[in-house]
N, C-alpha and C. Protein backbone atom coordinates (compact mmCIF):
# COMPACT_ATOMS: atom_id res chain seq x y z
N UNK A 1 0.82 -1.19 0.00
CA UNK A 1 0.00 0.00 0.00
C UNK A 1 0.87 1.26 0.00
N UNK A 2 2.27 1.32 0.79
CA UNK A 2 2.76 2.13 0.58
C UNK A 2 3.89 2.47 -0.26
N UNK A 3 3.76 0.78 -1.22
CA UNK A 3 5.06 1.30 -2.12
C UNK A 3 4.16 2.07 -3.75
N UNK A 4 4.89 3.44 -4.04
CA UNK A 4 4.32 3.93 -5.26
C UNK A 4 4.68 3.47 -6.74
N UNK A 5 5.75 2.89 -6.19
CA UNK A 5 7.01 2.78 -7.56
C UNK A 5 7.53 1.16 -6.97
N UNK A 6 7.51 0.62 -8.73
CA UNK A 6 8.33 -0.94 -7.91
C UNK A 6 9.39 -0.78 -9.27
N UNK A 7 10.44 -0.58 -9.20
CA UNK A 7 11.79 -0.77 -10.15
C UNK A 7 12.40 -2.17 -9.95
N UNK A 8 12.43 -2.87 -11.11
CA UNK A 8 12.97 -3.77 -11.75
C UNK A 8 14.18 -4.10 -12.59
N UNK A 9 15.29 -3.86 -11.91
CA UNK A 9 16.48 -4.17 -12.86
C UNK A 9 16.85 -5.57 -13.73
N UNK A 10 17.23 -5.45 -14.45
CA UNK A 10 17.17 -6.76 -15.11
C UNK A 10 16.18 -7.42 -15.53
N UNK A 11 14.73 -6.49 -15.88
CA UNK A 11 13.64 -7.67 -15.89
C UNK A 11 13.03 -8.57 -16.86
N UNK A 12 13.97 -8.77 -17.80
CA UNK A 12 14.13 -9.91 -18.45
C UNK A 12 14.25 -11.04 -18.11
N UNK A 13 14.62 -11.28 -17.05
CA UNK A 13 14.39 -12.33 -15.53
C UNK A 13 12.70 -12.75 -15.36
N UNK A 14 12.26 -12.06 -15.21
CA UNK A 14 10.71 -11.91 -14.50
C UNK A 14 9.87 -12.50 -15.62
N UNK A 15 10.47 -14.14 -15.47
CA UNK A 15 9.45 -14.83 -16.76
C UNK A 15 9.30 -16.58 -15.64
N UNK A 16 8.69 -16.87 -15.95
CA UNK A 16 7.63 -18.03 -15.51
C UNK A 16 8.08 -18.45 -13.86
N UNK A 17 8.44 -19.04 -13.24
CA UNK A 17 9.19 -19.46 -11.93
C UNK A 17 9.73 -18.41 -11.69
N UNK A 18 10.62 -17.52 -12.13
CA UNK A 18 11.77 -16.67 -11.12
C UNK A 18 10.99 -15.96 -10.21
N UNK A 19 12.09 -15.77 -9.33
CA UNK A 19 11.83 -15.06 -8.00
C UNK A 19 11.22 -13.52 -8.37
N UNK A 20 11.45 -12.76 -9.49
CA UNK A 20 11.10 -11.61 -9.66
C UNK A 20 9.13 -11.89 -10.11
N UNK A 21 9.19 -12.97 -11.10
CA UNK A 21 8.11 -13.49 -11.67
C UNK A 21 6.72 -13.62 -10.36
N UNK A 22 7.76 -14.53 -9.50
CA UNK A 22 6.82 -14.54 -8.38
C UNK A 22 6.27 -14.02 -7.15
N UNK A 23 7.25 -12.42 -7.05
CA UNK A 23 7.06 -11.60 -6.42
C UNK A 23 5.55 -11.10 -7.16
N UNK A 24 5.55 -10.61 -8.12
CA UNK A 24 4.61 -9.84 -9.49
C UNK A 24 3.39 -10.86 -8.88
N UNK A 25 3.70 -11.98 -9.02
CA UNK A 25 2.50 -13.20 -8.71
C UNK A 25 1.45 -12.68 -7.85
N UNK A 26 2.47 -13.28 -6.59
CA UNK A 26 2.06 -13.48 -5.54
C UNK A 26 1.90 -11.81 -4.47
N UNK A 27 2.25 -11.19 -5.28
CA UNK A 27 2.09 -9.75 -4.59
C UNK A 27 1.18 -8.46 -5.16
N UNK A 28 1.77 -8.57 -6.31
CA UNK A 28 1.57 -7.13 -6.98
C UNK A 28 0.08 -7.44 -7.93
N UNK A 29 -0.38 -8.68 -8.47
CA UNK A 29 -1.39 -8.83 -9.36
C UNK A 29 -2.31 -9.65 -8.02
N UNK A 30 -1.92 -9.35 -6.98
CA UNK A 30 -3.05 -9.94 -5.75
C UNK A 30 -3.65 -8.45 -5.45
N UNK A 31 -2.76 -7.11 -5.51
CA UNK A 31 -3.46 -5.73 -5.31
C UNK A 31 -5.33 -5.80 -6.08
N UNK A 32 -5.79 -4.80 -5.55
CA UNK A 32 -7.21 -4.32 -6.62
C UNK A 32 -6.08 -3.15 -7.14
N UNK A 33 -6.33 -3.06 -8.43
CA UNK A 33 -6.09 -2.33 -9.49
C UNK A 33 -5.21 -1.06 -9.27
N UNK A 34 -6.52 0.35 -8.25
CA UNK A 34 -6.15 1.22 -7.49
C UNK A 34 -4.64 1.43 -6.61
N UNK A 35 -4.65 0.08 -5.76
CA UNK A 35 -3.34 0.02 -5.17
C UNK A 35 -2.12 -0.26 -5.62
N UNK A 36 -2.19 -0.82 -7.14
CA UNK A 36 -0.35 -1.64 -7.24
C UNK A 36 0.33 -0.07 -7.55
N UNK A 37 1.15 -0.21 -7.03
CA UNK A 37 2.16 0.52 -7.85
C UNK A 37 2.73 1.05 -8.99
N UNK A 38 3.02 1.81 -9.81
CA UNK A 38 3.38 1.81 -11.08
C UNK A 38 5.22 0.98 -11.42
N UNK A 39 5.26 0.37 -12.12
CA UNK A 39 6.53 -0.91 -12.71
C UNK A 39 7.18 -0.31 -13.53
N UNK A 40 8.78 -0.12 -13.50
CA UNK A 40 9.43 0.44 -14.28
C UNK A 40 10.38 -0.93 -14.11
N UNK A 41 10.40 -1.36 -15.27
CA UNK A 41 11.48 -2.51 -15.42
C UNK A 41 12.42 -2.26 -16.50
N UNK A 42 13.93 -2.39 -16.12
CA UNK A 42 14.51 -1.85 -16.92
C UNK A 42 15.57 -3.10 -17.37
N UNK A 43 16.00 -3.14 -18.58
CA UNK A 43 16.87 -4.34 -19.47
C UNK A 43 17.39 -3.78 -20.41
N UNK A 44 18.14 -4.50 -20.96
CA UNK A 44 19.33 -4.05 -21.96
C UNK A 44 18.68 -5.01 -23.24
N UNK A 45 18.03 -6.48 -22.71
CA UNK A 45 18.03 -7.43 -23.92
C UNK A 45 16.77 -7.84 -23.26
N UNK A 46 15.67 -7.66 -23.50
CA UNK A 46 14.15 -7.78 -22.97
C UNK A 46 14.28 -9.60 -23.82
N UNK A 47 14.64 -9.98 -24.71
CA UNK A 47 14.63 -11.34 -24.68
C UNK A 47 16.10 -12.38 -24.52
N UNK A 48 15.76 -13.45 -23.87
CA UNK A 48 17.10 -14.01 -23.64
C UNK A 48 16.81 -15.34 -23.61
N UNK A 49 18.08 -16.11 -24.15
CA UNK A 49 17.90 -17.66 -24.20
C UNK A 49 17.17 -18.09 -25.13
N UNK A 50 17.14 -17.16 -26.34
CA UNK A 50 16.09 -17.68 -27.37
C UNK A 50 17.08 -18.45 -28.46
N UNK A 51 16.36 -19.42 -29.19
CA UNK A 51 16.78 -20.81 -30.12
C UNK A 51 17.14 -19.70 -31.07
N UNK A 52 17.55 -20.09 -32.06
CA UNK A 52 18.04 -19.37 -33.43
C UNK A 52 16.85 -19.54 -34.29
N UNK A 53 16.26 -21.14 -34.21
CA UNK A 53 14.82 -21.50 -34.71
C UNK A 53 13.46 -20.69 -34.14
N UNK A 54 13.41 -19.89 -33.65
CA UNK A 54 12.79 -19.34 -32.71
C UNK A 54 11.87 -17.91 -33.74
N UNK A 55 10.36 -18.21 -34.23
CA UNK A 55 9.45 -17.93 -34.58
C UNK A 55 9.17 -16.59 -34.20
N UNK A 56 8.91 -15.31 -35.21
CA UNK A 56 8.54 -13.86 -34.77
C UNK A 56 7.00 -14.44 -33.83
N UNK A 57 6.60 -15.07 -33.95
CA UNK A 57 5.15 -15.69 -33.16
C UNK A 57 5.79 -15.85 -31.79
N UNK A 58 6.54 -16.66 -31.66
CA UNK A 58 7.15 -17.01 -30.38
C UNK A 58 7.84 -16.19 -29.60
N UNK A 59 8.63 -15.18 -30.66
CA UNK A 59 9.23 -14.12 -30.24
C UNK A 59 7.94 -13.07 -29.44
N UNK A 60 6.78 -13.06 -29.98
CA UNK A 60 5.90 -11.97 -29.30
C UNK A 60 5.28 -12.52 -27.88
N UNK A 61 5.21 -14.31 -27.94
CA UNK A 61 4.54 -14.57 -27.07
C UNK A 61 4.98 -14.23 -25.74
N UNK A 62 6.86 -14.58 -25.89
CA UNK A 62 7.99 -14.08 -25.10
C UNK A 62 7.71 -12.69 -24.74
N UNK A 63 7.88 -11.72 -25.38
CA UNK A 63 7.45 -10.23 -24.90
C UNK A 63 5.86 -10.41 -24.35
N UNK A 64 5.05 -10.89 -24.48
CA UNK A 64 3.70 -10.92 -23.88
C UNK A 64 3.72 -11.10 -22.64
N UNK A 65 4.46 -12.61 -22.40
CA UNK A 65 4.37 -12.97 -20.86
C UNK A 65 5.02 -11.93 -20.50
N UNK A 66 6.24 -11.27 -20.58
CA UNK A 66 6.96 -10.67 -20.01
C UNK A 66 6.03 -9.30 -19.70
N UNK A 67 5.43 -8.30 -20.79
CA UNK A 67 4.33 -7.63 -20.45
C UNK A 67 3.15 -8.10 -19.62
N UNK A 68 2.60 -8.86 -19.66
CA UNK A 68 1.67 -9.34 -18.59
C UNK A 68 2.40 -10.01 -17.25
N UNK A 69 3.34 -10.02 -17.00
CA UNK A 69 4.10 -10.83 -15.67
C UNK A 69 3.87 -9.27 -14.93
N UNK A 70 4.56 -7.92 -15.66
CA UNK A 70 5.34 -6.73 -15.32
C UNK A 70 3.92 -6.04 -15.16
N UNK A 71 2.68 -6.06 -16.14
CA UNK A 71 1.85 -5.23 -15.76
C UNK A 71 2.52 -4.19 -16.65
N UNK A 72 3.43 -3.87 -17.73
CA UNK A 72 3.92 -3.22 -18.38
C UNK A 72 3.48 -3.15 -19.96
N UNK A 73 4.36 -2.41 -20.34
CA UNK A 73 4.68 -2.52 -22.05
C UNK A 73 5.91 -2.44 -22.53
N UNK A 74 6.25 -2.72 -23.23
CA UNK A 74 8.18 -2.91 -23.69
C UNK A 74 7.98 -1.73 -24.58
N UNK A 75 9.31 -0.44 -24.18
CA UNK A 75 8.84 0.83 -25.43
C UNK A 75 10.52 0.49 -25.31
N UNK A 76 10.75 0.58 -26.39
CA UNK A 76 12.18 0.50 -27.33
C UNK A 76 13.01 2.20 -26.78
N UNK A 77 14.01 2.33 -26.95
CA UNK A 77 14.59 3.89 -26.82
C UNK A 77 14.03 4.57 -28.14
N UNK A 78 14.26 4.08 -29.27
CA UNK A 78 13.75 4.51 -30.42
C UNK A 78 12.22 5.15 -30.27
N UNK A 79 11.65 4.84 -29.77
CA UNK A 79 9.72 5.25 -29.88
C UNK A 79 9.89 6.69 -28.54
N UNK A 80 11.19 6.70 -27.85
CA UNK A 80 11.02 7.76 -26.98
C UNK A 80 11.86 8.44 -27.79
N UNK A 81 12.59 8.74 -28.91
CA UNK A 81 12.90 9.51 -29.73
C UNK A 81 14.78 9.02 -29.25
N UNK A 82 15.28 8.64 -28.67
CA UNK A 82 16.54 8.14 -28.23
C UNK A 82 17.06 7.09 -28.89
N UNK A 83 18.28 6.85 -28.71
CA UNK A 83 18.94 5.81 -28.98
C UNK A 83 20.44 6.09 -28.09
N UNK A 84 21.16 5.00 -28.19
CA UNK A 84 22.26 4.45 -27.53
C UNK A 84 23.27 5.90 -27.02
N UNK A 85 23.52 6.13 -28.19
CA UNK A 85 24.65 7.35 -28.87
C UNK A 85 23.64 8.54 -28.27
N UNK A 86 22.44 8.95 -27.82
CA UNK A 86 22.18 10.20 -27.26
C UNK A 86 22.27 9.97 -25.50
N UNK A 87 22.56 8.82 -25.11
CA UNK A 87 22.82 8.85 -23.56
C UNK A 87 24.35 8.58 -22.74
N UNK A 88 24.13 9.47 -22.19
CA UNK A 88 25.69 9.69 -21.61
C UNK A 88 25.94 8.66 -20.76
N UNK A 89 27.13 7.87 -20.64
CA UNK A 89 27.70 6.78 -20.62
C UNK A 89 28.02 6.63 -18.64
């Protein structure tokens, strides 16, 4: 109730079993709506451990869970007008 903000480093993690996954579980999607917090999860490689065989289908389902685990949306630097080379190191 009194956290406003839940930051997520690494949350490319926060997919089926992990401990981040099941915090989100068992905590944050048990809130009513009003109370959770707003989720800032932050990653470098939002997918990981993927096959080479590995389907743009499969590829979205991967970003899905990961959006529905987080209660989020994945926005690229590009769609905030940024990229790599405009942030100081």
């Amino acid at each position: 109730k009194r956290v406003k903000l839940l930051i997520i480093d690494e949350c490319h993690n926060c997919i089926k079993n992990s401990p981040y996954a099941s915090i989100m579980k068992q905590f944050y999607h048990t809130l009513d709506f009003e109370q959770r917090p707003r989720v800032l999860g932050l990653t470098a490689s939002p997918l990981i451990n993927i096959k080479k065989d590995c389907t743009d289908a499969e590829l979205g389902d991967r970003l899905n869970e990961l959006e529905c685990t987080l209660d989020a949306c994945v926005v690229p630097l590009c769609d905030l007008g940024l990229d790599m080379e405009s942030i100081p190191a």
